[in-house]
Protein backbone atom coordinates (compact mmCIF):
# COMPACT_ATOMS: atom_id res chain seq x y z
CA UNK A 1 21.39 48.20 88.39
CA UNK A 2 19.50 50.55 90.69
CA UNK A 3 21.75 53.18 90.27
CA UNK A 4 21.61 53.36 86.36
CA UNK A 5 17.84 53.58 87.07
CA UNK A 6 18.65 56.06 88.91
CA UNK A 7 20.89 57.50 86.43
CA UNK A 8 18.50 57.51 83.69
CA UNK A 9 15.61 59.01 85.63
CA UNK A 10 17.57 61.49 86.13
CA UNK A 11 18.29 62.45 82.59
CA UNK A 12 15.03 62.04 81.97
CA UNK A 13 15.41 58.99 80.11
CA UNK A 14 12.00 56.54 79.72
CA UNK A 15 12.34 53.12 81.05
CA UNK A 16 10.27 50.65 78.77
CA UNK A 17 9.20 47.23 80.09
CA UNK A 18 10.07 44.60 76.97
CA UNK A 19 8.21 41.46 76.65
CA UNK A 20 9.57 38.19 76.21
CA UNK A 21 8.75 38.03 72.73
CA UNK A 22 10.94 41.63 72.09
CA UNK A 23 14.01 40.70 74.50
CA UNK A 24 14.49 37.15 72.13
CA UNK A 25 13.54 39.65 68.86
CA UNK A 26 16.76 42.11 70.34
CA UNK A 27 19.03 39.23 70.97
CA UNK A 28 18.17 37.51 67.53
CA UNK A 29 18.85 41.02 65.68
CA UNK A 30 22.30 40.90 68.16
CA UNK A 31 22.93 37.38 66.84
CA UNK A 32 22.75 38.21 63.34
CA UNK A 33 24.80 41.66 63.44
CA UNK A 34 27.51 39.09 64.81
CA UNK A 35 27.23 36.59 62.44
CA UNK A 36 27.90 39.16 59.64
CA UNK A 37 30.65 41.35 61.44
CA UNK A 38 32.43 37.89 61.67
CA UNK A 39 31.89 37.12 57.82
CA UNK A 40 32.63 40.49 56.78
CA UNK A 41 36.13 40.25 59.15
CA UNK A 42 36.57 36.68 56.93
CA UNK A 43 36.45 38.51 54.24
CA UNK A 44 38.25 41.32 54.84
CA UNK A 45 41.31 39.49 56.07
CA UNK A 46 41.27 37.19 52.49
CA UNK A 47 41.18 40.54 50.51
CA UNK A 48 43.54 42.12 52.44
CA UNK A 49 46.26 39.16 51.71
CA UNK A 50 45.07 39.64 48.04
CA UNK A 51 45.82 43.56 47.83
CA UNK A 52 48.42 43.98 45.09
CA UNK A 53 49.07 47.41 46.28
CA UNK A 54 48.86 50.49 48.89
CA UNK A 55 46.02 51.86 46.85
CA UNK A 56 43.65 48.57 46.54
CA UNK A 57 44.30 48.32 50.28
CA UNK A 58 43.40 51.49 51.21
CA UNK A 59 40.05 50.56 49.31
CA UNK A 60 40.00 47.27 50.67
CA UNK A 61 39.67 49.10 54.27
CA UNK A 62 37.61 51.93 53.46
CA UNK A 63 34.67 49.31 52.14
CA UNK A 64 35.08 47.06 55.39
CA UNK A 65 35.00 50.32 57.73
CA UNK A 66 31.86 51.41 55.56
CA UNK A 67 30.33 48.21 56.04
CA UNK A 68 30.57 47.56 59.68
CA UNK A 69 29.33 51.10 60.06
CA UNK A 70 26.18 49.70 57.79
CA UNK A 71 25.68 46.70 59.93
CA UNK A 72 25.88 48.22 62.94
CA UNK A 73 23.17 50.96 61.93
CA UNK A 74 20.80 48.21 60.51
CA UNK A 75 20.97 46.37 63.74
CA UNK A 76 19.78 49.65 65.63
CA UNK A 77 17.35 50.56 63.94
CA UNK A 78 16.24 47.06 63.79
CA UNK A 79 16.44 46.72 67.82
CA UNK A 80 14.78 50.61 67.80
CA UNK A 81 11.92 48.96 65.99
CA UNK A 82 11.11 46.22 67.94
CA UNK A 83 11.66 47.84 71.01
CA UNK A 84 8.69 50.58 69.68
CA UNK A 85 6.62 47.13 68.74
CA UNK A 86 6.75 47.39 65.05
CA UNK A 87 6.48 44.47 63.33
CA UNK A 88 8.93 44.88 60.18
């Protein structure tokens, strides 16, 4: 642990002290990313045994890349948020 401090200081990253409050807030927003990567991998695997073709599939697996990518960006900037202490 002391030697990613270390690390960080020296790349000149800021070390922020979280309260209680934000560290459950961070693991909630963790909780829920997972929740919906695992329905969204539900999903995907039932449309995937669906696909009538190479084409559909292809679809099929650009939309589930494309929203993993979204999930993964909403939980960031929802952890970036409470880690700044906003509120929404």
């Amino acid at each position: 642990m002391e030697k990613l401090k270390r690390q960080d200081e020296a790349a000149g990253v800021e070390s922020v002290e979280l309260s209680p409050a934000q560290i459950e807030a961070i693991a909630e927003a963790r909780r829920t990313w997972e929740a919906r990567v695992a329905e969204c991998r539900i999903l995907h695997q039932s449309a995937v045994a669906g696909a009538a073709d190479v084409q559909a599939l292809q679809e099929i697996e650009a939309n589930h890349r494309r929203d993993l990518a979204r999930f993964a960006s909403d939980r960031d900037r929802r952890i970036e948020r409470i880690r700044r202490g906003e509120t929404s």
